[in-house]
C-alpha atoms as a PDB file:
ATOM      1  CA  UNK A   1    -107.931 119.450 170.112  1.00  0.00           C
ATOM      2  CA  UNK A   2    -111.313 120.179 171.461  1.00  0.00           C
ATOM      3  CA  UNK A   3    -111.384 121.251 175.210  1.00  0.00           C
ATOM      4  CA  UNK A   4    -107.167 121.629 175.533  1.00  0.00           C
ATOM      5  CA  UNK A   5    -105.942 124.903 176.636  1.00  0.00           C
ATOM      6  CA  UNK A   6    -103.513 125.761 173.857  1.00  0.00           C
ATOM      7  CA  UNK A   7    -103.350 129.497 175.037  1.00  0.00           C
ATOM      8  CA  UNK A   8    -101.663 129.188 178.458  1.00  0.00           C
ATOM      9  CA  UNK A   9    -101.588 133.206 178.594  1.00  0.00           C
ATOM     10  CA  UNK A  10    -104.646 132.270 181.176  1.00  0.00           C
ATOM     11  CA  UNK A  11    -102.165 130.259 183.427  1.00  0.00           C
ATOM     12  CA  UNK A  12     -99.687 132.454 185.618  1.00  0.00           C
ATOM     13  CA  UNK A  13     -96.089 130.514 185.746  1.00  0.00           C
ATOM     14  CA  UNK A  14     -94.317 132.755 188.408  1.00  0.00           C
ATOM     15  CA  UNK A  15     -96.603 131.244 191.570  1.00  0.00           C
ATOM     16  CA  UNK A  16     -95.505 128.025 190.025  1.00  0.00           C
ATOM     17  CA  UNK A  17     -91.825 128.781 189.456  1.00  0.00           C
ATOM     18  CA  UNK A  18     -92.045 130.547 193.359  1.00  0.00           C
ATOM     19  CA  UNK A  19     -93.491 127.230 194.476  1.00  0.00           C
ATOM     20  CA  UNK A  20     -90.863 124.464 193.078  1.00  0.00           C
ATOM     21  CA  UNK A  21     -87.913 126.923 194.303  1.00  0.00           C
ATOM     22  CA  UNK A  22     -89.224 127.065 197.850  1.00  0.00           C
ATOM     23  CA  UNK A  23     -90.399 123.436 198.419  1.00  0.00           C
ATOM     24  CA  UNK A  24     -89.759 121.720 194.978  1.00  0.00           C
ATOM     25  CA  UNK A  25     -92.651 120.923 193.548  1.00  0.00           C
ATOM     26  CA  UNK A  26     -96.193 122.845 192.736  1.00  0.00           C
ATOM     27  CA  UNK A  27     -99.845 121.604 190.840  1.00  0.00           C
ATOM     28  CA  UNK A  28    -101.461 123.314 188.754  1.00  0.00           C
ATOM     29  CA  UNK A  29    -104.971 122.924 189.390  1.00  0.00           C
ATOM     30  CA  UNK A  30    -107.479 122.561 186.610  1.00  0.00           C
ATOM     31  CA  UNK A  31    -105.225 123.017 183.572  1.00  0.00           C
ATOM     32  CA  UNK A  32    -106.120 120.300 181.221  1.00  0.00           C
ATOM     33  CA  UNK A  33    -110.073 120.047 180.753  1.00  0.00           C
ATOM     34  CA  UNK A  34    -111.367 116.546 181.874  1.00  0.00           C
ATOM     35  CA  UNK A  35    -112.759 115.618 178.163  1.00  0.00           C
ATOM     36  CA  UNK A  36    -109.099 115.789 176.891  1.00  0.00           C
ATOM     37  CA  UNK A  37    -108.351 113.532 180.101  1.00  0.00           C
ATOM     38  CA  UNK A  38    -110.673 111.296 178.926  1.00  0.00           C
ATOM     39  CA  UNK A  39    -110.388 110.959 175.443  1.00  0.00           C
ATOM     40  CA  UNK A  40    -106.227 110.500 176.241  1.00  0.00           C
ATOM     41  CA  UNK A  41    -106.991 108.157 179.089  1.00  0.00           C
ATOM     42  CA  UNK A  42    -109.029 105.984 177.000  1.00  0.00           C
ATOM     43  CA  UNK A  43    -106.474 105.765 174.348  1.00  0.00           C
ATOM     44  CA  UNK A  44    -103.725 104.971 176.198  1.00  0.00           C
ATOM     45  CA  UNK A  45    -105.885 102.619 178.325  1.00  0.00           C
ATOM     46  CA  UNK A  46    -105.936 100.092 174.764  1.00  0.00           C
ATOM     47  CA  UNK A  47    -103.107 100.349 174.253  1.00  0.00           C
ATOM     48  CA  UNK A  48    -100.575 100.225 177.451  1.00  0.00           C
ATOM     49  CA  UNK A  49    -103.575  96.475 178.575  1.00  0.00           C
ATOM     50  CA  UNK A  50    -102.560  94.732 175.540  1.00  0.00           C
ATOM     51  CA  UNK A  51    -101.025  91.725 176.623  1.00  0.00           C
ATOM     52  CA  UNK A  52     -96.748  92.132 176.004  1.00  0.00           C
ATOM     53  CA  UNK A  53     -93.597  90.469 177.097  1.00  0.00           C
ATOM     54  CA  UNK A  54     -90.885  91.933 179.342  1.00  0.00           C
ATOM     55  CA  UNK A  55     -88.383  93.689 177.051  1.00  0.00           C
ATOM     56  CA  UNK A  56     -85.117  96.238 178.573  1.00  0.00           C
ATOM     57  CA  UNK A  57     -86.736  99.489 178.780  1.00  0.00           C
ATOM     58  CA  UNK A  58     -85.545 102.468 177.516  1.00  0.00           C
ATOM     59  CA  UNK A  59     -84.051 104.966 179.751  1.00  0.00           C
ATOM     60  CA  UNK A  60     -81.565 106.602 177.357  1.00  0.00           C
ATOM     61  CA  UNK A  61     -82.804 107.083 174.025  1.00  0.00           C
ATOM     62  CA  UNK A  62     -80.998 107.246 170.685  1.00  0.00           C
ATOM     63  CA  UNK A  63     -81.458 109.896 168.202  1.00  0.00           C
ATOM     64  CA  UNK A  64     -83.677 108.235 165.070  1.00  0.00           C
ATOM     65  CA  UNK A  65     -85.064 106.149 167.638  1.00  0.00           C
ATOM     66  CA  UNK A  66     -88.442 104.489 166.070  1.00  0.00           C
ATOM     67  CA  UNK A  67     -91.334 104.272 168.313  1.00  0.00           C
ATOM     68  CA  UNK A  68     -92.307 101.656 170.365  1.00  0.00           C
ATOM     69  CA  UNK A  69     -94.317 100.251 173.778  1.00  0.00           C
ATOM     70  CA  UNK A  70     -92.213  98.177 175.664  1.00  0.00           C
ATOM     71  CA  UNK A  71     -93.075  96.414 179.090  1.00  0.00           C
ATOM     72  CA  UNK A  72     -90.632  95.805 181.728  1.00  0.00           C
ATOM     73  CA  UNK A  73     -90.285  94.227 184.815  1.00  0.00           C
ATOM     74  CA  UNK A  74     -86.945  94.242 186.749  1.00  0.00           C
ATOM     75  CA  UNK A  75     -85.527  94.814 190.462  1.00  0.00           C
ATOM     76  CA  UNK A  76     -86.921  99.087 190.536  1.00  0.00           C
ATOM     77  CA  UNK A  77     -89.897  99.050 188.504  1.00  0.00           C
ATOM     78  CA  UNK A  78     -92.514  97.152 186.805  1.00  0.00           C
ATOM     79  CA  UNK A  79     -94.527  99.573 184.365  1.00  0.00           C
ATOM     80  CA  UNK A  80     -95.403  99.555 181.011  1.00  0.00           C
ATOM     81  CA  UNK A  81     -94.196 102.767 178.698  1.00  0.00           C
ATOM     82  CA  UNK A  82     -94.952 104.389 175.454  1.00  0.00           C
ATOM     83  CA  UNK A  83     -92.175 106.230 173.886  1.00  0.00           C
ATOM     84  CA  UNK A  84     -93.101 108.641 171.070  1.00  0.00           C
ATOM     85  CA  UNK A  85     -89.796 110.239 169.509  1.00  0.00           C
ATOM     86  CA  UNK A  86     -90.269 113.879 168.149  1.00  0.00           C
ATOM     87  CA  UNK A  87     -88.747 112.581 164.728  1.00  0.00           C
ATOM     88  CA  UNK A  88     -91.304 110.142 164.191  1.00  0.00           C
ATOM     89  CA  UNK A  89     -95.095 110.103 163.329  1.00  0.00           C
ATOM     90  CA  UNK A  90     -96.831 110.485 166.569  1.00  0.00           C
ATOM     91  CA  UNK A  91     -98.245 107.645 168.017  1.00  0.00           C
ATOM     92  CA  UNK A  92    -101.630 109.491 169.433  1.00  0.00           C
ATOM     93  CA  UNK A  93    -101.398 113.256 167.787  1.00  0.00           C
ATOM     94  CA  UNK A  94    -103.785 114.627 170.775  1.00  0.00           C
ATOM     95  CA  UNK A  95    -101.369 113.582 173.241  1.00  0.00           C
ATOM     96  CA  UNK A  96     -98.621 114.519 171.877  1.00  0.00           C
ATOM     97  CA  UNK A  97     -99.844 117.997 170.807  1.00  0.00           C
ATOM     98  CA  UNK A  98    -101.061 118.078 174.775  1.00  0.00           C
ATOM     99  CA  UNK A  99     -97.856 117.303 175.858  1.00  0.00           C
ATOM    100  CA  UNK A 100     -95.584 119.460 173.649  1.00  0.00           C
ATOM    101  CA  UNK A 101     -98.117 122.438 175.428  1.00  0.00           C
ATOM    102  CA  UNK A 102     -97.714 121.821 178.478  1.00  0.00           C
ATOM    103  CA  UNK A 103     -93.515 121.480 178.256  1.00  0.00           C
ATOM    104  CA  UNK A 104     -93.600 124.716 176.966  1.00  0.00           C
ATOM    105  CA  UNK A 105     -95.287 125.970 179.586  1.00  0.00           C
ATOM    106  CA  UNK A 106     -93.079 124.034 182.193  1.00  0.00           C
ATOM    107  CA  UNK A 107     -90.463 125.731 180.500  1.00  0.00           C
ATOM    108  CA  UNK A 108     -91.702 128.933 181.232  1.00  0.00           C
ATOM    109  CA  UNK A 109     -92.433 128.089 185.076  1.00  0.00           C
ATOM    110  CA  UNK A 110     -88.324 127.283 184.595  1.00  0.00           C
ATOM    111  CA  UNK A 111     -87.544 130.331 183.325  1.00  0.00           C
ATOM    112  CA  UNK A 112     -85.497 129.088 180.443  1.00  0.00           C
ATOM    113  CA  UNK A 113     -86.846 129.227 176.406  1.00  0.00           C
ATOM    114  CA  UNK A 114     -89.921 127.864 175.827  1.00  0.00           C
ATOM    115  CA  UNK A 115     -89.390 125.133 173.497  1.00  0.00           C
ATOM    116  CA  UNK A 116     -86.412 123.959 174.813  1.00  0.00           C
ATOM    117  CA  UNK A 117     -85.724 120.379 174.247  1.00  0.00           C
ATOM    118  CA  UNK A 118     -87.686 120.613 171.006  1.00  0.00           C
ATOM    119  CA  UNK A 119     -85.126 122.044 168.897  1.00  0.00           C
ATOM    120  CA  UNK A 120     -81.517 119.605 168.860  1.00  0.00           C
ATOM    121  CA  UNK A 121     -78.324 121.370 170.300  1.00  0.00           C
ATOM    122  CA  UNK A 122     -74.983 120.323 170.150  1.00  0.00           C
ATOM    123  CA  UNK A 123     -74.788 118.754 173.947  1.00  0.00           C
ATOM    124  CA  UNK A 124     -78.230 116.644 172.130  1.00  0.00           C
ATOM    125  CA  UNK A 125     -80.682 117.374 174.827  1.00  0.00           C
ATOM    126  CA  UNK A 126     -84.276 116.457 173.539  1.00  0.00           C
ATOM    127  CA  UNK A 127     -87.565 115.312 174.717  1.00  0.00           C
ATOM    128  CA  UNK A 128     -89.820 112.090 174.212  1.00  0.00           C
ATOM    129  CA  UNK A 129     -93.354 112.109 174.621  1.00  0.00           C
ATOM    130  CA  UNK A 130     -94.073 109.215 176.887  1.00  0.00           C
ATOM    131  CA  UNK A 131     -97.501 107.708 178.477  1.00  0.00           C
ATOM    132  CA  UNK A 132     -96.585 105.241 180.900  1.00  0.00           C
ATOM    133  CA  UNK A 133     -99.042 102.748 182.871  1.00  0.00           C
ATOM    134  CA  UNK A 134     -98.423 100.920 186.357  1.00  0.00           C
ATOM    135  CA  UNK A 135    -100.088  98.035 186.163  1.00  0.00           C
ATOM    136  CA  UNK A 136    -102.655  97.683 189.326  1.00  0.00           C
ATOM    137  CA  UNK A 137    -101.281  94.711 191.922  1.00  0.00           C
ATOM    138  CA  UNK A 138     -97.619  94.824 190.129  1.00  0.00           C
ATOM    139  CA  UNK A 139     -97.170  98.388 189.042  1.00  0.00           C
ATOM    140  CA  UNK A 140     -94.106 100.463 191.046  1.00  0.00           C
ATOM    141  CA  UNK A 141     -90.759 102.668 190.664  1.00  0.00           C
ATOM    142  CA  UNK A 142     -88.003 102.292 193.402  1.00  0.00           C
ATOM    143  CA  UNK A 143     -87.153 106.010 194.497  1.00  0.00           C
ATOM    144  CA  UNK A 144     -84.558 107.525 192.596  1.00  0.00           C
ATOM    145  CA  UNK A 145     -83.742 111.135 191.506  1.00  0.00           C
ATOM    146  CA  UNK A 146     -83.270 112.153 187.928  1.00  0.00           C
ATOM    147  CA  UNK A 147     -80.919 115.115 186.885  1.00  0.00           C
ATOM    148  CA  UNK A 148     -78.859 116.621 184.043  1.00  0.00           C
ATOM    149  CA  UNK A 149     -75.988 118.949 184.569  1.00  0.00           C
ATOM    150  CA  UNK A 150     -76.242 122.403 184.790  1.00  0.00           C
ATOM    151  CA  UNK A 151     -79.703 122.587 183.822  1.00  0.00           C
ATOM    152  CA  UNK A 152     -82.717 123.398 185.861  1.00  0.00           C
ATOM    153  CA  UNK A 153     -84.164 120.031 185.042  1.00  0.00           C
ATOM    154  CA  UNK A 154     -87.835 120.143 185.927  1.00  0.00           C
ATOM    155  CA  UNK A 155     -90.568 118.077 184.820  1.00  0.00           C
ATOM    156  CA  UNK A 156     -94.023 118.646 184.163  1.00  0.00           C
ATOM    157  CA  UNK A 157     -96.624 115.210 185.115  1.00  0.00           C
ATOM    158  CA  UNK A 158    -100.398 114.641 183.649  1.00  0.00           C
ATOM    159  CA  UNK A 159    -102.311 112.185 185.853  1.00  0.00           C
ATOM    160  CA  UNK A 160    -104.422 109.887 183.857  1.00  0.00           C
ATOM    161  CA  UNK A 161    -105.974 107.970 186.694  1.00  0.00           C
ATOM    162  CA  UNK A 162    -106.298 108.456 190.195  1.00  0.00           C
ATOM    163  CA  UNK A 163    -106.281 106.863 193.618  1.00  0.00           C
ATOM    164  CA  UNK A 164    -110.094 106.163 194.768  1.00  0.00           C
ATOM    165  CA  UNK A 165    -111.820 105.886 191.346  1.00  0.00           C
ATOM    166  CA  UNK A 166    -108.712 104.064 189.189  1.00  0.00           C
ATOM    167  CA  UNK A 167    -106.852 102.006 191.974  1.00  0.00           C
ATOM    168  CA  UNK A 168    -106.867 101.616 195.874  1.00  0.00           C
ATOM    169  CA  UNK A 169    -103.445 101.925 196.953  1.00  0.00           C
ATOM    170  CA  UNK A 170     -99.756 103.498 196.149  1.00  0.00           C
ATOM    171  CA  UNK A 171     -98.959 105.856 193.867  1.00  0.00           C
ATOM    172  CA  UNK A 172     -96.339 108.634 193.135  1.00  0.00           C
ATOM    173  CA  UNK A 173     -94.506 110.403 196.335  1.00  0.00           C
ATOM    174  CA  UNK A 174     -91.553 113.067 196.298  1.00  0.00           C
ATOM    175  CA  UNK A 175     -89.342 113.816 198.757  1.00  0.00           C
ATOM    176  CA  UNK A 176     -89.512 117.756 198.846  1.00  0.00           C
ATOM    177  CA  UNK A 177     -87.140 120.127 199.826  1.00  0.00           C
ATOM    178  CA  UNK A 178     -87.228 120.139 203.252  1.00  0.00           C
ATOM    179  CA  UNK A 179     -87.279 116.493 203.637  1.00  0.00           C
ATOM    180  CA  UNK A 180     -90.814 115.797 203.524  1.00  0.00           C
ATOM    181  CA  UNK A 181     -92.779 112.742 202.170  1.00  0.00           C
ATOM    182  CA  UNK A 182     -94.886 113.968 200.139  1.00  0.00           C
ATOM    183  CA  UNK A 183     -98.098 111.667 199.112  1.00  0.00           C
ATOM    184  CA  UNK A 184     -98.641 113.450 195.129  1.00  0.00           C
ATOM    185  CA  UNK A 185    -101.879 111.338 194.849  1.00  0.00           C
ATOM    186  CA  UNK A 186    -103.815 112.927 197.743  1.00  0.00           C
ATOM    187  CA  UNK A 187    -103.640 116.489 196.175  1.00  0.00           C
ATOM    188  CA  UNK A 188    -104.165 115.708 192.186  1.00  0.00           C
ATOM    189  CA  UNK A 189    -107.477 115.250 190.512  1.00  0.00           C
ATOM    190  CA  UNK A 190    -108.521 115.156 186.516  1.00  0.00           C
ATOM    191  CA  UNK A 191    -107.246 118.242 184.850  1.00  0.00           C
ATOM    192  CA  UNK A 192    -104.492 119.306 187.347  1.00  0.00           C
ATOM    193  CA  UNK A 193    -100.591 119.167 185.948  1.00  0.00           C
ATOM    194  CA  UNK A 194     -98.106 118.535 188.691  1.00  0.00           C
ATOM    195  CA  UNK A 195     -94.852 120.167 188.178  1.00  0.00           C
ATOM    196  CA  UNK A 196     -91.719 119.044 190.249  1.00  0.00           C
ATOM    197  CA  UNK A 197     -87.601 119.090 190.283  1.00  0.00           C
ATOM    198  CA  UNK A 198     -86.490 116.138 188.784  1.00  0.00           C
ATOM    199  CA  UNK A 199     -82.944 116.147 190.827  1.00  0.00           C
ATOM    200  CA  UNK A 200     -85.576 115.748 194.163  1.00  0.00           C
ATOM    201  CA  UNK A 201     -86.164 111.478 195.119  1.00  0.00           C
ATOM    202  CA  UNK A 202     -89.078 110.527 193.924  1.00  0.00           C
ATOM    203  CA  UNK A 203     -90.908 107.293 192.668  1.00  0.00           C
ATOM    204  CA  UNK A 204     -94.110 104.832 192.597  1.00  0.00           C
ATOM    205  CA  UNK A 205     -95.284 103.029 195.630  1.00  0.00           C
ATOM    206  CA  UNK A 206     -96.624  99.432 194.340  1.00  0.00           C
ATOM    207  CA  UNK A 207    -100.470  99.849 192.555  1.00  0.00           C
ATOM    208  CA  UNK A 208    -102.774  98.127 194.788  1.00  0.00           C
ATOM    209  CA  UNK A 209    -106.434  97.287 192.610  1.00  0.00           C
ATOM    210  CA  UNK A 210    -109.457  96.398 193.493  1.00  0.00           C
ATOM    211  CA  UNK A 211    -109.715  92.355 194.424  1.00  0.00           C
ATOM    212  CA  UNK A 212    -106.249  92.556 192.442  1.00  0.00           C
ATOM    213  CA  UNK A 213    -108.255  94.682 189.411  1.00  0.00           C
ATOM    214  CA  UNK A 214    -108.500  97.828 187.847  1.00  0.00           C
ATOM    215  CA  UNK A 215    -107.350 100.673 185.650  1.00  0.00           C
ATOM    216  CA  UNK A 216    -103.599 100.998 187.405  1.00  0.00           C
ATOM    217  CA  UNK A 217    -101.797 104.314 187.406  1.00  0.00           C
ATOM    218  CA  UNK A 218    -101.823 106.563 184.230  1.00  0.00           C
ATOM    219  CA  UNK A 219     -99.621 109.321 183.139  1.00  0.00           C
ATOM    220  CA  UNK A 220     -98.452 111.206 180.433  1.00  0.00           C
ATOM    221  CA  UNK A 221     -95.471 113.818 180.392  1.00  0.00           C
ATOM    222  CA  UNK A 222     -92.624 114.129 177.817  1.00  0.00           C
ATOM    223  CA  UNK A 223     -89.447 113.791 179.102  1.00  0.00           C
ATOM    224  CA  UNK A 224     -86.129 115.962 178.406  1.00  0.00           C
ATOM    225  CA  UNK A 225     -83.037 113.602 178.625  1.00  0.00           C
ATOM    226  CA  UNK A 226     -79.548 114.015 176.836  1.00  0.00           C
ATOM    227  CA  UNK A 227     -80.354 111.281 173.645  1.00  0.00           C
ATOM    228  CA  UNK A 228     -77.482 109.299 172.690  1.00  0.00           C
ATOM    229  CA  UNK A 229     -75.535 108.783 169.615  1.00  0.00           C
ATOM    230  CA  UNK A 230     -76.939 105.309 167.851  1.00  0.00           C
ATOM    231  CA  UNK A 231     -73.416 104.390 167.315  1.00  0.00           C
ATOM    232  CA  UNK A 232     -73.031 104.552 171.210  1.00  0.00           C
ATOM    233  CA  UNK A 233     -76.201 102.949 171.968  1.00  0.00           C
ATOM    234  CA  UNK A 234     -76.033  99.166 173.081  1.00  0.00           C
ATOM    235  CA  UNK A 235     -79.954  98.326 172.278  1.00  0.00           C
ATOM    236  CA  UNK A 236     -79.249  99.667 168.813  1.00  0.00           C
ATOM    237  CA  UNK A 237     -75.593  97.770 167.872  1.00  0.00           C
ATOM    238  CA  UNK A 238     -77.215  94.953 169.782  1.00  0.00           C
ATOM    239  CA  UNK A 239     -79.768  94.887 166.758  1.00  0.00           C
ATOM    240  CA  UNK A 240     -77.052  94.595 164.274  1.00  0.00           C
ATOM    241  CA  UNK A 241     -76.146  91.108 163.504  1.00  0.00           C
ATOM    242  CA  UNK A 242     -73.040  89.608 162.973  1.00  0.00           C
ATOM    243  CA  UNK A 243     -73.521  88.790 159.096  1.00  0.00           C
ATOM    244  CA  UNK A 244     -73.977  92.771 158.829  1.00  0.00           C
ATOM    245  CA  UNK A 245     -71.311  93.602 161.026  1.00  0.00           C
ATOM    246  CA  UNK A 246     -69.193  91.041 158.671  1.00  0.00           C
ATOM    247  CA  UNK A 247     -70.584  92.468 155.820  1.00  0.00           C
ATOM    248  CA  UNK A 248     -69.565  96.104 156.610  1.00  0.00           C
ATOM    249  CA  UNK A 249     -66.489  95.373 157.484  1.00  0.00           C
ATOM    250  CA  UNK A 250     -65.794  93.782 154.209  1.00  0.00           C
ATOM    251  CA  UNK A 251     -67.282  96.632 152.614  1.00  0.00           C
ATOM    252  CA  UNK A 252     -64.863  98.822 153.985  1.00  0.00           C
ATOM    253  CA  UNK A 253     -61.677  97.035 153.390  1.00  0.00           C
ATOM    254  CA  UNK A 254     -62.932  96.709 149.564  1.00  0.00           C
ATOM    255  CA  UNK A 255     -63.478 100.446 149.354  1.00  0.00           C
ATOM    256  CA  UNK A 256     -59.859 100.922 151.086  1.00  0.00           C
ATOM    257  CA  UNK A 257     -58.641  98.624 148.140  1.00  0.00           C
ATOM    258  CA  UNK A 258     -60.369  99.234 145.040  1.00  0.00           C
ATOM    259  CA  UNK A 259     -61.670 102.982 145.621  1.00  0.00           C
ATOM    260  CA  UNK A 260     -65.017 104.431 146.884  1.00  0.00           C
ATOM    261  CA  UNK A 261     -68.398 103.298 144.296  1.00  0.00           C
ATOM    262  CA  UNK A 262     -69.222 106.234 142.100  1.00  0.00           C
ATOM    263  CA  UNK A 263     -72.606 105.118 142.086  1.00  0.00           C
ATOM    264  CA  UNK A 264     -72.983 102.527 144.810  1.00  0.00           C
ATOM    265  CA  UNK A 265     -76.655 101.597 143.613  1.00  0.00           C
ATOM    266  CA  UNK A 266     -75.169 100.163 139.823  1.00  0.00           C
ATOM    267  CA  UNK A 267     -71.620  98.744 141.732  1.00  0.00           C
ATOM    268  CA  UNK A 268     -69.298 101.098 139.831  1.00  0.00           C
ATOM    269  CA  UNK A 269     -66.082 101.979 140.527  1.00  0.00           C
ATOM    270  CA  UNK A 270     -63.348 104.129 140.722  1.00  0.00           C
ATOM    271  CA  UNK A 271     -60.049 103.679 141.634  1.00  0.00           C
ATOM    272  CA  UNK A 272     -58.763 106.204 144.093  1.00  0.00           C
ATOM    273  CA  UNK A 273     -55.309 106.985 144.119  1.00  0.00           C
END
């Protein structure tokens, strides 16, 4: 991808990693090359405006997951979120190949192995890619601190848009380590990377446009959660209707009886003793 940094040999990680341990959170200025900001911006700009219903958004994803945009609206946030699962297709290969970069590199400000989250363990910790969009007059987050068990659980954050050109008010804030409000917007411009401590409060004050207009608040990361097992997920058996459910069920109690189908596509049997 024209412009994006793929050799981060030119970016030093220790400053970075000596940053977040001190007061939580660090930027890395100039990172990301603002044609790449641009040509993702512009993408994700389509896409995240079309008009959508509120859906339940997704905040613990199950492995084999398909992709999907999904608009919500509740009592802590209003935003609008891409989620691009590493076993599908990509939804927008530049970002994703951007993003996949740049957690590998937040991995190495973390100290721990470089594409971690990209390969499956047994405890199931993975990544999304996600680009999410806070709609300008509606768009916010309710402070809240995310965290996974012994794990040094940092995040890595592309800005998109920005406070002044994109919207007039709000925008991200973090609560740093010494228990200081800290405004994220007034420090980032195009091309920096913000890297923070997830386990730290954090959130989205409420996107304030222009006369009520205006791009909104922009951002792509990927994020590493534990993913679930589907047959634990309640979006996923919520899917499932009851004539399947019936239907499986039956399936199973005829297997039980008559033996397991040699060849289950021609309906043949065999009795098992």
């Amino acid at each position: 991808m024209t412009g994006l940094p793929l050799d981060m040999s030119a970016h030093d990680p220790l400053p970075l990693r000596a940053r977040l341990e001190q007061d939580g959170y660090a930027i890395g200025k100039g990172m990301v090359s603002v044609a790449v900001i641009a040509a993702i911006r512009e993408f994700w700009h389509k896409e995240l405006s079309k008009p959508r219903s509120d859906s339940a958004l997704i905040w613990g994803p199950y492995l084999g997951e398909p992709n999907k945009v999904i608009r919500d609206s509740t009592t802590t946030h209003t935003m609008v979120r891409a989620f691009d699962m590493l076993w599908n297709p990509p939804m927008h290969a530049p970002t994703r190949e951007l993003c996949l970069t740049l957690s590998r590199f937040r991995n190495e400000v973390a100290g721990i192995f470089s594409h971690d989250s990209e390969l499956m363990t047994p405890e199931r910790y993975g990544a999304y890619v996600t680009a999410t969009l806070y709609p300008p007059g509606e768009g916010w987050l309710v402070e809240h601190e995310d965290g996974v068990p012994n794990r040094r659980h940092w995040h890595f954050l592309l800005p998109l848009t920005f406070r002044g050109p994109d919207f007039k008010e709000g925008g991200l804030f973090m609560i740093d380590r010494h228990g200081t409000r800290i405004d994220v917007e007034q420090h980032v411009q195009a091309g920096d990377v913000l890297f923070f401590d997830a386990n730290l409060r954090h959130g989205v004050d409420r996107i304030i446009g222009y006369d009520g207009s205006g791009v909104g608040r922009m951002q792509c990361f990927s994020i590493p959660t534990i993913l679930e097992l589907p047959h634990a997920n309640d979006r996923l058996l919520e899917l499932i209707s009851t004539k399947r459910f019936v239907k499986s069920r039956l399936r199973m109690i005829r297997d039980r009886l008559f033996g397991k189908p040699v060849n289950p596509h021609r309906g043949f049997y065999t009795y098992r003793k």
